[in-house]
N, C-alpha and C. Protein backbone atom coordinates (compact mmCIF):
# COMPACT_ATOMS: atom_id res chain seq x y z
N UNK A 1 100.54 180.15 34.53
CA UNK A 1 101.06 179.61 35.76
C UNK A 1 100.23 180.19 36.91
N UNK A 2 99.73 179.46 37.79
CA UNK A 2 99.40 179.59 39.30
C UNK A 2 100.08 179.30 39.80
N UNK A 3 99.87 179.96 41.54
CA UNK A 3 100.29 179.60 42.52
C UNK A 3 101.85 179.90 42.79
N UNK A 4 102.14 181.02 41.85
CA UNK A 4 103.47 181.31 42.77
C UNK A 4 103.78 182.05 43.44
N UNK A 5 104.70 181.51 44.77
CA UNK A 5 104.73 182.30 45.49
C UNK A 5 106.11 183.01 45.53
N UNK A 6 106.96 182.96 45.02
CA UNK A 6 108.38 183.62 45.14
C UNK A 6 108.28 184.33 43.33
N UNK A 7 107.87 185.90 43.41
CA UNK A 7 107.54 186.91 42.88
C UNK A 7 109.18 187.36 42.03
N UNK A 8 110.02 187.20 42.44
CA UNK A 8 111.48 187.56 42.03
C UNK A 8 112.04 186.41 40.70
N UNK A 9 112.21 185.70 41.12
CA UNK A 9 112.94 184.23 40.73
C UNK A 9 112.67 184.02 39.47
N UNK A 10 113.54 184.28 38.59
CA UNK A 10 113.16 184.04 37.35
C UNK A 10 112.73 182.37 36.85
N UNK A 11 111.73 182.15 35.95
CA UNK A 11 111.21 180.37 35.68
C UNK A 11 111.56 180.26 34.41
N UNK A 12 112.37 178.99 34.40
CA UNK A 12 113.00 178.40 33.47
C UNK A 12 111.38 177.59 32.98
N UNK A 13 111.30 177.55 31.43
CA UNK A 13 110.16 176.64 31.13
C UNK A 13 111.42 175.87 30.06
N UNK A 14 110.30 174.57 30.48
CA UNK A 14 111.25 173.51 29.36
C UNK A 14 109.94 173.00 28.49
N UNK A 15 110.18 172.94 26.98
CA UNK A 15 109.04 172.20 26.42
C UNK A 15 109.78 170.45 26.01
N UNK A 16 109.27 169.72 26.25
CA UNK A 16 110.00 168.17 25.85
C UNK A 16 109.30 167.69 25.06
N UNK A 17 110.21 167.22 24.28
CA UNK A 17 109.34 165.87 22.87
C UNK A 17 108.87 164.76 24.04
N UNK A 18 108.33 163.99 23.33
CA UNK A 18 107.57 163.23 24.13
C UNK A 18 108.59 161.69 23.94
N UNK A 19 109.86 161.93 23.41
CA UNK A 19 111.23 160.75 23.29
C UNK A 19 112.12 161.47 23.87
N UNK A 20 111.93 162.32 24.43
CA UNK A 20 113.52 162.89 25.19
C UNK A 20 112.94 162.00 26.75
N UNK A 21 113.86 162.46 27.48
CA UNK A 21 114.34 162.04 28.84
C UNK A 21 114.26 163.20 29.29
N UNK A 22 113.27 162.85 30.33
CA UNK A 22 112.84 164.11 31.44
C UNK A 22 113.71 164.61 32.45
N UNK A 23 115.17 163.82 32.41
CA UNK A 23 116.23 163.66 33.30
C UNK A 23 117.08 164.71 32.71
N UNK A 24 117.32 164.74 31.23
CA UNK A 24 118.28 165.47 30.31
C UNK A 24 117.62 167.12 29.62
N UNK A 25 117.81 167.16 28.30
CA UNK A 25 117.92 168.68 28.47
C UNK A 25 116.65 168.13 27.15
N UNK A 26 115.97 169.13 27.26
CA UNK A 26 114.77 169.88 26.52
C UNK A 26 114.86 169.81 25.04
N UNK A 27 114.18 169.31 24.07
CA UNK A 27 114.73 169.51 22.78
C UNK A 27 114.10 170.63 22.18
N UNK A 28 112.97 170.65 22.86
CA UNK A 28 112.05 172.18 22.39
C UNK A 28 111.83 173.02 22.42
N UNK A 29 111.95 173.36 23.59
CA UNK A 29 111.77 175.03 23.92
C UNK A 29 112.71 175.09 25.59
N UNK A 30 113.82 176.23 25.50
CA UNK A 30 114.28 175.99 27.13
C UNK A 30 114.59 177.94 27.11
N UNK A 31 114.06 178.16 28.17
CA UNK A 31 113.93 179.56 27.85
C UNK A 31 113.54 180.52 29.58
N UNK A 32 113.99 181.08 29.68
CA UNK A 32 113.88 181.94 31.02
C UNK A 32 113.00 183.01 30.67
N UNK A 33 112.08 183.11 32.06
CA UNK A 33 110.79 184.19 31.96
C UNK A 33 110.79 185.22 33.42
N UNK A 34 110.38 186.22 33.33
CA UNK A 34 110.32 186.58 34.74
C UNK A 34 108.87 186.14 35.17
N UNK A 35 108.86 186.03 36.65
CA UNK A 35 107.43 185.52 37.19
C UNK A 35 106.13 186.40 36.12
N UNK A 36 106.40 187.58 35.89
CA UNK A 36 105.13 188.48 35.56
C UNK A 36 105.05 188.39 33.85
N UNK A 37 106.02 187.87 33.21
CA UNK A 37 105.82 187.18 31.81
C UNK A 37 104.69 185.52 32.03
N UNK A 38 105.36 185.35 33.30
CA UNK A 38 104.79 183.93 32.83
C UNK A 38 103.33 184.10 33.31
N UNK A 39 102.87 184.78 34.38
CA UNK A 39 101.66 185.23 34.41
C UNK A 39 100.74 185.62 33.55
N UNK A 40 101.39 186.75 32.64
CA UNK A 40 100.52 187.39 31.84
C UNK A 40 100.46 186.44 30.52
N UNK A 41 101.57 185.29 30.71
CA UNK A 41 100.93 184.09 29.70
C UNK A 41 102.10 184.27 28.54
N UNK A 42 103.01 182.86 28.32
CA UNK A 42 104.09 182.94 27.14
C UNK A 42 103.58 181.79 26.04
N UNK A 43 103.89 182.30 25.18
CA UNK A 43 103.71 181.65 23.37
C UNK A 43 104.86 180.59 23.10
N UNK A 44 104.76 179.45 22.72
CA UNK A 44 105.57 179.22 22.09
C UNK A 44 105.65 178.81 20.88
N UNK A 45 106.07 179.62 20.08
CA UNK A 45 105.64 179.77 18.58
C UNK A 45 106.50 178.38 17.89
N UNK A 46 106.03 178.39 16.60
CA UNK A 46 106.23 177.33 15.76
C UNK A 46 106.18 175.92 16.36
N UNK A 47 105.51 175.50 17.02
CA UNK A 47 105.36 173.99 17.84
C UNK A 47 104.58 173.29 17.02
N UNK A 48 105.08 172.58 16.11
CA UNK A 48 104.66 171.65 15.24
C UNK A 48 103.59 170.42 16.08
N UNK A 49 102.64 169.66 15.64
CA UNK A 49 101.78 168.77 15.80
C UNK A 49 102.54 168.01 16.58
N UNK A 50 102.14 167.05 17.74
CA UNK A 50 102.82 166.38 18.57
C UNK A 50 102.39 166.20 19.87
N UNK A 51 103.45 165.30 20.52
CA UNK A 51 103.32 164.87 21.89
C UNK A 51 104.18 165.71 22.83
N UNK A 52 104.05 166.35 23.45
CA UNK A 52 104.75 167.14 24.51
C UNK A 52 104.33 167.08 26.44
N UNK A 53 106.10 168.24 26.94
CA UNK A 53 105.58 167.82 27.97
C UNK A 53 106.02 168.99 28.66
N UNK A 54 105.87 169.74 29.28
CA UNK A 54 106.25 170.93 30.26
C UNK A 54 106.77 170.86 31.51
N UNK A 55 108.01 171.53 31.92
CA UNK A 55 108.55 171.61 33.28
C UNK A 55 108.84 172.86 33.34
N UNK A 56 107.84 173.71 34.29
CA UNK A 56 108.61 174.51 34.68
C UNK A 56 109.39 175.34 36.01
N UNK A 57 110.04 175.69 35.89
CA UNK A 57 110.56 175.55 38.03
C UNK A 57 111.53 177.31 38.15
N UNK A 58 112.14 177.47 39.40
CA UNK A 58 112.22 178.84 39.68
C UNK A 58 113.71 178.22 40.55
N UNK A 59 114.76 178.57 39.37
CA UNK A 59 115.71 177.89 39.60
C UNK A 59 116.97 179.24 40.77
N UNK A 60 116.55 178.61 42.22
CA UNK A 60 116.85 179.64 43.05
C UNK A 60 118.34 179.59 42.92
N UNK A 61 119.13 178.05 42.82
CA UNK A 61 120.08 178.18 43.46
C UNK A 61 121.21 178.85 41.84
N UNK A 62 120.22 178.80 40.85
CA UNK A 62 121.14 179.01 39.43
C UNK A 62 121.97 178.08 39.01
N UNK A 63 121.51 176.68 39.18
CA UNK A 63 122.64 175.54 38.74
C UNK A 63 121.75 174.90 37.33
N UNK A 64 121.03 175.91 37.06
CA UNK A 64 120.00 175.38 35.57
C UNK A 64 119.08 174.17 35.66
N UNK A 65 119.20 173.33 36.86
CA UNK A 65 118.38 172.14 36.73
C UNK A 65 117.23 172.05 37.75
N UNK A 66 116.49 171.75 37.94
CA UNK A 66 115.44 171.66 38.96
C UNK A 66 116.26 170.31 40.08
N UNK A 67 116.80 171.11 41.00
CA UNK A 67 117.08 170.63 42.42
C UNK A 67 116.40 169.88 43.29
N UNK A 68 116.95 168.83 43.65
CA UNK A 68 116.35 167.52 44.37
C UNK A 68 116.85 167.40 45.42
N UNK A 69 115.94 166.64 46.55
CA UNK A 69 116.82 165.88 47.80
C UNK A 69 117.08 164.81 47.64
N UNK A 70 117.38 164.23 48.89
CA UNK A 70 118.01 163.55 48.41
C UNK A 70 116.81 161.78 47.63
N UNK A 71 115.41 162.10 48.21
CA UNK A 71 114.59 161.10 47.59
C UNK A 71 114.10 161.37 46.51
N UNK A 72 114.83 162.49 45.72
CA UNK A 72 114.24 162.73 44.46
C UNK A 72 113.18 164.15 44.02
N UNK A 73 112.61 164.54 45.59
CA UNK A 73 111.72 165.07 45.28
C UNK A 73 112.01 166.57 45.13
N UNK A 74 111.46 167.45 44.14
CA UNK A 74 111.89 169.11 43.95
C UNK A 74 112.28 170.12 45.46
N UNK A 75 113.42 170.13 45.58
CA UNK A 75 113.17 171.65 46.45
C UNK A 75 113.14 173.02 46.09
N UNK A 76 112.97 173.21 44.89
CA UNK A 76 112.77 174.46 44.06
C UNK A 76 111.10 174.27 43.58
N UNK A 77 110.64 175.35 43.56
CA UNK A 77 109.11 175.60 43.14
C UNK A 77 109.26 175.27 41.83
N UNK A 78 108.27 174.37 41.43
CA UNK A 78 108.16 173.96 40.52
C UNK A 78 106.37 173.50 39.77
N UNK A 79 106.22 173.72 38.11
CA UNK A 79 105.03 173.20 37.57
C UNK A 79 105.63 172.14 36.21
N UNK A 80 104.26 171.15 36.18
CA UNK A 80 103.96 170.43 35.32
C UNK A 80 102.94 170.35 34.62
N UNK A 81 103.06 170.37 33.52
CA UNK A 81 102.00 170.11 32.24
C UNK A 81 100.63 168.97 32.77
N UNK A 82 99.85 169.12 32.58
CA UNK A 82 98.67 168.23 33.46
C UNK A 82 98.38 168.51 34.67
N UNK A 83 99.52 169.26 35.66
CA UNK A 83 99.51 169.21 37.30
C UNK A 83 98.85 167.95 37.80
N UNK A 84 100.13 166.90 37.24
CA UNK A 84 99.32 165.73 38.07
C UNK A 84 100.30 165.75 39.53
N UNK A 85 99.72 164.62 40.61
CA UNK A 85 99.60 164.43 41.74
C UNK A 85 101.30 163.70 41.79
N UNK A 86 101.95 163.86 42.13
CA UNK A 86 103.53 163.32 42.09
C UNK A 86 103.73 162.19 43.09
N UNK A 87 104.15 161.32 42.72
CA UNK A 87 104.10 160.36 44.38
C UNK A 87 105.84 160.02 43.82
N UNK A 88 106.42 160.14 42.80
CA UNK A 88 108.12 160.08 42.85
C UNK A 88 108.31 160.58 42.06
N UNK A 89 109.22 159.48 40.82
CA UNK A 89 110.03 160.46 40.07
C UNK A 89 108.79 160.61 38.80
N UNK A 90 109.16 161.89 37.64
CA UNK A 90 108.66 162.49 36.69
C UNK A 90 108.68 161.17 36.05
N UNK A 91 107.50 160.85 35.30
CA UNK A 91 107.23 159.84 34.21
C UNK A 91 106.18 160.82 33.17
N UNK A 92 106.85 160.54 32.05
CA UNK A 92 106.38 161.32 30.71
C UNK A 92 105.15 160.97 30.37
N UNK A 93 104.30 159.78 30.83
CA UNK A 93 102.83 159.79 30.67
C UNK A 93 101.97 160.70 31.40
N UNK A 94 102.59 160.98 32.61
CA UNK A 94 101.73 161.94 33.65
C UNK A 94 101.59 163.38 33.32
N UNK A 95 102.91 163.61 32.31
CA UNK A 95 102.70 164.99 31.98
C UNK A 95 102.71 165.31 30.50
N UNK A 96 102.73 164.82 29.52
CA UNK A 96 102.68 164.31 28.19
C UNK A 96 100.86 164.38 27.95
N UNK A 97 101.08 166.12 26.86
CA UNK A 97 99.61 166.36 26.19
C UNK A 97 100.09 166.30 24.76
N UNK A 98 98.72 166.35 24.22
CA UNK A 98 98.71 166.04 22.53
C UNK A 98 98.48 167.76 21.80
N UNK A 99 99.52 167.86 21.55
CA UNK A 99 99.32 169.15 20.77
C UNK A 99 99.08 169.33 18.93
N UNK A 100 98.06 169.77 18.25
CA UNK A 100 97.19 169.87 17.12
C UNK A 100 97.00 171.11 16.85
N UNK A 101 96.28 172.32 17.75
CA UNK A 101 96.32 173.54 17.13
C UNK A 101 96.81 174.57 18.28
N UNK A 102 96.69 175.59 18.07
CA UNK A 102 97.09 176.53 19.03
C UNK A 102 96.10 176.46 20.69
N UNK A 103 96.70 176.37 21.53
CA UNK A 103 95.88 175.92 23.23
C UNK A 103 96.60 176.43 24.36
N UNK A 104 96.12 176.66 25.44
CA UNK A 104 96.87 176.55 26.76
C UNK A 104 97.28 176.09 27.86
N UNK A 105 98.29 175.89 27.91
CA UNK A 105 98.14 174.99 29.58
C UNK A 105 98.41 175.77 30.41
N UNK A 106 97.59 175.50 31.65
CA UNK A 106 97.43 176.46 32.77
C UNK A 106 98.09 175.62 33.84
N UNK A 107 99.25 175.65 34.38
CA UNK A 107 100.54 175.09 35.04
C UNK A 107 100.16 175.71 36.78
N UNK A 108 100.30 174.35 37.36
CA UNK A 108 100.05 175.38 38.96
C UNK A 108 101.51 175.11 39.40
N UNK A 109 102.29 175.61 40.49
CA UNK A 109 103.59 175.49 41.12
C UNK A 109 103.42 174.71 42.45
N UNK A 110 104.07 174.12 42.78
CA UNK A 110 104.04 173.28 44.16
C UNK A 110 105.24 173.74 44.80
């Protein structure tokens, strides 16, 4: 992870099948890190061959979900798998990589 700036806040990472709903809950991996775990870089072991997708965010207010206004868009710091360019809501092609052997994704926060 890059780019964060709130040092305290513990980050929820979510790993998603690439058939779940980016709206609902995680089938793969849902797991709390402190900022300086996720820095120094987290594993997620046994991740079988597949399509996946990463969210991860710095859930201030503690209601477990990544917090929206009211047009949808994050008010909690938040990263995505690809760090693509957001113009609305999360669509699973934009952040949906092909996973085969062991790799990293390097997640920036907005």
């Amino acid at each position: 992870m890059s780019n964060l700036v709130d040092s305290k806040t513990l980050i929820t990472v979510l790993v998603y099948d690439e058939k779940d709903d980016l709206n609902g809950r995680a089938t793969v991996h849902y797991k709390k890190y402190s900022p300086q775990q996720v820095i120094e870089g987290i594993t997620v072991e046994s991740l079988p061959a597949g399509n996946y997708a990463i969210l991860a965010f710095q859930d201030k207010d503690e209601n477990y979900y990544l917090t929206r206004n009211n047009d949808g868009m994050p008010v909690e710091y938040f990263g995505l798998s690809n760090n693509p360019v957001l113009q609305g809501s999360l669509v699973m092609e934009q952040i949906k990589f092909s996973h085969h052997k062991s790799q990293t994704q390097t997640i920036n926060f907005y």
